[in-house]
Protein backbone atom coordinates (compact mmCIF):
# COMPACT_ATOMS: atom_id res chain seq x y z
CA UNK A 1 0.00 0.00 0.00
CA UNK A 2 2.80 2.59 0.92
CA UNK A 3 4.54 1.72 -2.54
CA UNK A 4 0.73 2.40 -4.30
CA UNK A 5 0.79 5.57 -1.96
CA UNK A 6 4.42 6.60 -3.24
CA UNK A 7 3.26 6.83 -6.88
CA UNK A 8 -0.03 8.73 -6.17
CA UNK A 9 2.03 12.07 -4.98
CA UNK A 10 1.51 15.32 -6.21
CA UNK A 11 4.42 16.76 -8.53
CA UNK A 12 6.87 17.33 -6.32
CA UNK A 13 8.39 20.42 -8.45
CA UNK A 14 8.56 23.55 -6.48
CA UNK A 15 7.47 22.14 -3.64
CA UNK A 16 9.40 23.72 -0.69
CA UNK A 17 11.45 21.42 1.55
CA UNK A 18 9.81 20.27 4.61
CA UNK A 19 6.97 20.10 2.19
CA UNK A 20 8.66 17.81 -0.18
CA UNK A 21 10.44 15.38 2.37
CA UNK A 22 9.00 15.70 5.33
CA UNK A 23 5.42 16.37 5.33
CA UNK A 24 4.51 14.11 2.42
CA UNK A 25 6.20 11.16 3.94
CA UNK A 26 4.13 11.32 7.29
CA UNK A 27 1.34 11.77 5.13
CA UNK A 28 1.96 8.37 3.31
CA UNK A 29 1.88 6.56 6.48
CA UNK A 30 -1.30 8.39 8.00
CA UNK A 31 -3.28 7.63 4.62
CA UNK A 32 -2.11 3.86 4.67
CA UNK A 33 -3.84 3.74 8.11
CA UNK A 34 -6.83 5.76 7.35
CA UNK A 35 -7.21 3.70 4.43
CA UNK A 36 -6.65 0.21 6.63
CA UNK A 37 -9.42 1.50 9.52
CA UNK A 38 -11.76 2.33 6.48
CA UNK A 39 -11.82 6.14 7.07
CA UNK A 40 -12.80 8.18 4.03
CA UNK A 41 -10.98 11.80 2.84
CA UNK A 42 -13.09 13.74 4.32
CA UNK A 43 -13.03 12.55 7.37
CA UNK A 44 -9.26 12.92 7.58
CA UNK A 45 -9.91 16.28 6.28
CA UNK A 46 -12.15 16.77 9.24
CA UNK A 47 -9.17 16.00 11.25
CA UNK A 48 -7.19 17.65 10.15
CA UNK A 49 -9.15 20.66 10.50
CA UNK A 50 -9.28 19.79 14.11
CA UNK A 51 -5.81 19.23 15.21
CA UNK A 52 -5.42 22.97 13.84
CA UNK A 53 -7.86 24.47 15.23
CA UNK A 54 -6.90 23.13 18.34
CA UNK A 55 -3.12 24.97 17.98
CA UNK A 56 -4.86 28.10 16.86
CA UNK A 57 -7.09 28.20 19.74
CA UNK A 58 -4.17 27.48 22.27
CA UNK A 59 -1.97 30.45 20.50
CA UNK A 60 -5.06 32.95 21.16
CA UNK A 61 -6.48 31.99 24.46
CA UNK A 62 -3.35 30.94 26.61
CA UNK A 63 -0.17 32.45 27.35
CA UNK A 64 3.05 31.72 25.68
CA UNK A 65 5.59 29.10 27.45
CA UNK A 66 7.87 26.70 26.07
CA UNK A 67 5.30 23.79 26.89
CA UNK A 68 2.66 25.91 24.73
CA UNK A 69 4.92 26.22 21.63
CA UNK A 70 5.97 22.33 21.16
CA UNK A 71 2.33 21.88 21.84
CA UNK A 72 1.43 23.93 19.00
CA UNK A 73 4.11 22.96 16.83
CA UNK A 74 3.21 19.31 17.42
CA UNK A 75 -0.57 20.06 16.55
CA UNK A 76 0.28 22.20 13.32
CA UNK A 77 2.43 19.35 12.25
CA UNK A 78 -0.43 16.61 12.67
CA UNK A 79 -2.76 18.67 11.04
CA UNK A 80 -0.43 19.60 8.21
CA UNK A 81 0.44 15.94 7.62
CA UNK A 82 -2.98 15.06 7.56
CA UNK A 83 -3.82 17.68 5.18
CA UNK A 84 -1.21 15.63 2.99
CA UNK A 85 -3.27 12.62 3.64
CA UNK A 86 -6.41 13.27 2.72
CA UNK A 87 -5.76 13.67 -1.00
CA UNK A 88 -3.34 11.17 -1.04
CA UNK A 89 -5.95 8.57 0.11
CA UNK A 90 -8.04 9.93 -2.50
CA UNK A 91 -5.92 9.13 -4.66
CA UNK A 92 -5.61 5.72 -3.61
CA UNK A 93 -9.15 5.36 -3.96
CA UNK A 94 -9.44 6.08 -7.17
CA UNK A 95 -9.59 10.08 -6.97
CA UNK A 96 -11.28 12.65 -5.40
CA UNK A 97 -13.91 14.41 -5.36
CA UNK A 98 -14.96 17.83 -6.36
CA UNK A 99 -16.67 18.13 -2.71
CA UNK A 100 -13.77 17.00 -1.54
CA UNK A 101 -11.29 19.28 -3.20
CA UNK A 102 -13.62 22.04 -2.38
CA UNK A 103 -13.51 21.19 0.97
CA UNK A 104 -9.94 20.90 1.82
CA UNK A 105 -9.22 24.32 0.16
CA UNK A 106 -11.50 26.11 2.63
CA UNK A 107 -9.72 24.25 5.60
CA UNK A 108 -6.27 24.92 4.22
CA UNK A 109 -7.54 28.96 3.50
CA UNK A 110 -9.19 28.83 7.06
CA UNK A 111 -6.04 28.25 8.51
CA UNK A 112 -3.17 30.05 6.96
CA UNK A 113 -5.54 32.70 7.62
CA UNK A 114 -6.78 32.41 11.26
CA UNK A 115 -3.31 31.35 12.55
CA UNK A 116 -1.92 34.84 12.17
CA UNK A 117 -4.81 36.52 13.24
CA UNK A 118 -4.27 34.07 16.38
CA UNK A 119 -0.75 35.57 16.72
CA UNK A 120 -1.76 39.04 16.31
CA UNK A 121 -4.50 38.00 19.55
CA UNK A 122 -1.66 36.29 21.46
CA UNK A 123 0.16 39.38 21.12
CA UNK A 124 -1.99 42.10 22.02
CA UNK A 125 -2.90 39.89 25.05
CA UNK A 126 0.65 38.43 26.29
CA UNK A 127 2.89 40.16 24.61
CA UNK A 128 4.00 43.68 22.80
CA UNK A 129 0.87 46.05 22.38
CA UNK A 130 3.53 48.51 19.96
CA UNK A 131 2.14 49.25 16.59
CA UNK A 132 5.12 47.66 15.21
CA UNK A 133 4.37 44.40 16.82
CA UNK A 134 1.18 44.07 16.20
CA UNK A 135 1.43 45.11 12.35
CA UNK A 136 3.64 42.18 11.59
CA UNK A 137 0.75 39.12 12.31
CA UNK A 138 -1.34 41.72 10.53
CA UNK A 139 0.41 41.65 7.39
CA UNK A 140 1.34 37.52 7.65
CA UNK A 141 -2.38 37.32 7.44
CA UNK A 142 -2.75 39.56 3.99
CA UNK A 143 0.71 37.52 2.41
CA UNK A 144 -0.63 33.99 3.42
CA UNK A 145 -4.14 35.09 2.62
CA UNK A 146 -3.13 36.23 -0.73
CA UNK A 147 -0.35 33.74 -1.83
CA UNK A 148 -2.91 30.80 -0.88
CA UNK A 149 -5.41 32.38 -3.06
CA UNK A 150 -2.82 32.99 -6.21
CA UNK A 151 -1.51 29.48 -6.06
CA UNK A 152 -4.88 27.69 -6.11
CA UNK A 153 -5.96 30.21 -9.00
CA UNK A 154 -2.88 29.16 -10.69
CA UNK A 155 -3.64 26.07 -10.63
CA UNK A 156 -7.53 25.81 -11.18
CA UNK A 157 -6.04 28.08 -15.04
CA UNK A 158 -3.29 26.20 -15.69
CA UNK A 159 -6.05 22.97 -15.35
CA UNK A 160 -8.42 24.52 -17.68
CA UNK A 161 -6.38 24.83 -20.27
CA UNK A 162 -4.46 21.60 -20.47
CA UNK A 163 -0.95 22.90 -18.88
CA UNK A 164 -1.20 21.80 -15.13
CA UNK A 165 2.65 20.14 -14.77
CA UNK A 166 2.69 16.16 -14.90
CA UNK A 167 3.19 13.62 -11.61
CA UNK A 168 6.55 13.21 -13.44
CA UNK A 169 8.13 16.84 -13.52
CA UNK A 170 11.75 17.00 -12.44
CA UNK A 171 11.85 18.37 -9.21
CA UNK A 172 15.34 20.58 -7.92
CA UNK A 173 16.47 20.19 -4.38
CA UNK A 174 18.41 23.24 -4.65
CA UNK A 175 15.17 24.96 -5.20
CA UNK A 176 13.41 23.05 -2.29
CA UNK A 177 15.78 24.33 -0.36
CA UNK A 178 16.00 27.90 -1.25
CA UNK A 179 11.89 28.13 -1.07
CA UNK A 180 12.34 26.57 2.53
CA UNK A 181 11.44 29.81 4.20
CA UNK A 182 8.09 30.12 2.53
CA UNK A 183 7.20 26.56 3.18
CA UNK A 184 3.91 26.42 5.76
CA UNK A 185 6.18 23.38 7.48
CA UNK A 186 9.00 26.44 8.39
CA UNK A 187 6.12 28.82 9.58
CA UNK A 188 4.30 25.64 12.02
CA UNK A 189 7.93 25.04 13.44
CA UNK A 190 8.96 28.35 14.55
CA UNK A 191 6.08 28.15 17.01
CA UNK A 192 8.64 26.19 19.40
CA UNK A 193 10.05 29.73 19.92
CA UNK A 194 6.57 30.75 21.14
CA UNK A 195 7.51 30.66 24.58
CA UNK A 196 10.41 32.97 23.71
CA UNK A 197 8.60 36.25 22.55
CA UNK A 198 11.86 37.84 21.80
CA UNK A 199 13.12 34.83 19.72
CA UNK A 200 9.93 34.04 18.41
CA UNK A 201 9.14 37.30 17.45
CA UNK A 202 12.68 37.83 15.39
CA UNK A 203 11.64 34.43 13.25
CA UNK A 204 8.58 35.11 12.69
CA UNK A 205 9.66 38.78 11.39
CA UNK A 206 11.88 37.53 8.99
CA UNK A 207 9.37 34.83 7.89
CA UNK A 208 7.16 37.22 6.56
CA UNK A 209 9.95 39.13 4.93
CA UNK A 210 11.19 35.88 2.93
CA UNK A 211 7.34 35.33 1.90
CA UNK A 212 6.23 38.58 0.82
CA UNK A 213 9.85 39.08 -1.22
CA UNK A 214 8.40 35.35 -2.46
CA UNK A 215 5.39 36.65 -2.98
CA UNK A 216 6.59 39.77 -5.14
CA UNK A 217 8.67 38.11 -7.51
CA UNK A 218 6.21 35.27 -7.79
CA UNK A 219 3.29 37.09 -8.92
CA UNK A 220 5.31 38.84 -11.83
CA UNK A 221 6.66 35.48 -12.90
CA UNK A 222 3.07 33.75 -12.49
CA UNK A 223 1.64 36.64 -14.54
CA UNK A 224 3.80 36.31 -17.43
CA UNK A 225 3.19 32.49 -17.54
CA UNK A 226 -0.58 32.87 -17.52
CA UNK A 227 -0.52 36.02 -19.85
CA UNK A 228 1.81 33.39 -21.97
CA UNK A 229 -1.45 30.99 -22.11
CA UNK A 230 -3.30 33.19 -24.53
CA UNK A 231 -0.33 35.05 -26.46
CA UNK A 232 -0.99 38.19 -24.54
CA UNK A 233 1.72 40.53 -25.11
């Protein structure tokens, strides 16, 4: 079953690192058991949804210690890996469903979006009131908001007119590696510094500086590829 699983991946070109060989991985494994204890996409989708809501609720409503962060991180990470899951065993059954598709993107753009706005909570009520401090969870939520919107666009074009990239692309570990900082995975891990506001707070910073410089260049390059799709100068 995990060898069926390992050819039913998505193309793993420009997928960030953690991404790529980390979350996919624990993803195979938590599919093959879903799919052994009979459990259908959505309902791994459901729990996904659960384990983060669960960290998102724990960043807003309790106060930051070292306990809190690896808690959060740990919950993130099952509920990213999960996310991974569910299409994978959808894919092992045969393929999904537009339901199904439909609902995972509104848990995925739930929480990119309600994580930040979490942080921003967890720091007006722990932490820094400043401006400055409080601006930076405030613009996380517009990049993540925005780049998870672009990307799913992207893809939903590219699909309707025949060019979505093939299960076989070549995929670059140099670029893995270089996109590392934008990958979700990077974001969910830094919350280990939660208990450290200082440290935390630093990270997170520069995480949003790496994604929206990401984000900038990306949407001129996406641009020109769609604009490409129907000979627009």
């Amino acid at each position: 079953m995990l060898r069926q699983l390992s050819h039913a991946q998505k193309t793993a070109k420009g997928a960030p690192a953690y991404s790529r060989f980390v979350n996919r991985r624990a993803g195979r494994y938590l599919a093959a058991a879903a799919y052994q204890a009979g459990r259908t996409p959505n309902q791994v989708t459901a729990a996904s949804a659960a384990s983060s809501a669960a960290a998102i609720a724990l960043v807003a409503l309790v106060p930051p210690s070292a306990v809190l962060g690896v808690a959060v991180a740990l919950l993130l990470a099952l509920g990213y890996a999960l996310d991974s899951a569910d299409g994978q065993l959808a894919r092992l059954r045969g393929g999904g469903t537009p339901a199904g598709e439909w609902l995972d993107h509104v848990v995925d753009c739930a929480k990119v979006c309600s994580l930040h706005l979490a942080v921003l909570v967890s720091f007006y009520r722990f932490g820094s009131r400043t401006d400055g401090a409080l601006t930076v969870p405030l613009l996380w939520t517009f990049v993540a908001t925005v780049s998870f919107f672009v990307i799913i666009l992207n893809d939903q074009i590219r699909r309707a007119h025949g060019t979505a990239p093939p299960v076989t692309a070549p995929a670059s570990l140099r670029r893995s590696l270089l996109v590392a900082p934008t990958d979700y995975g990077v974001v969910m891990l830094s919350f280990v510094l939660f208990g450290w506001h200082d440290g935390f707070f630093v990270v997170y910073a520069l995480l949003l500086v790496a994604n929206a410089a990401f984000l900038a260049l990306a949407l001129v390059k996406w641009y020109r590829e769609l604009a490409a799709l129907a000979g627009e100068a």
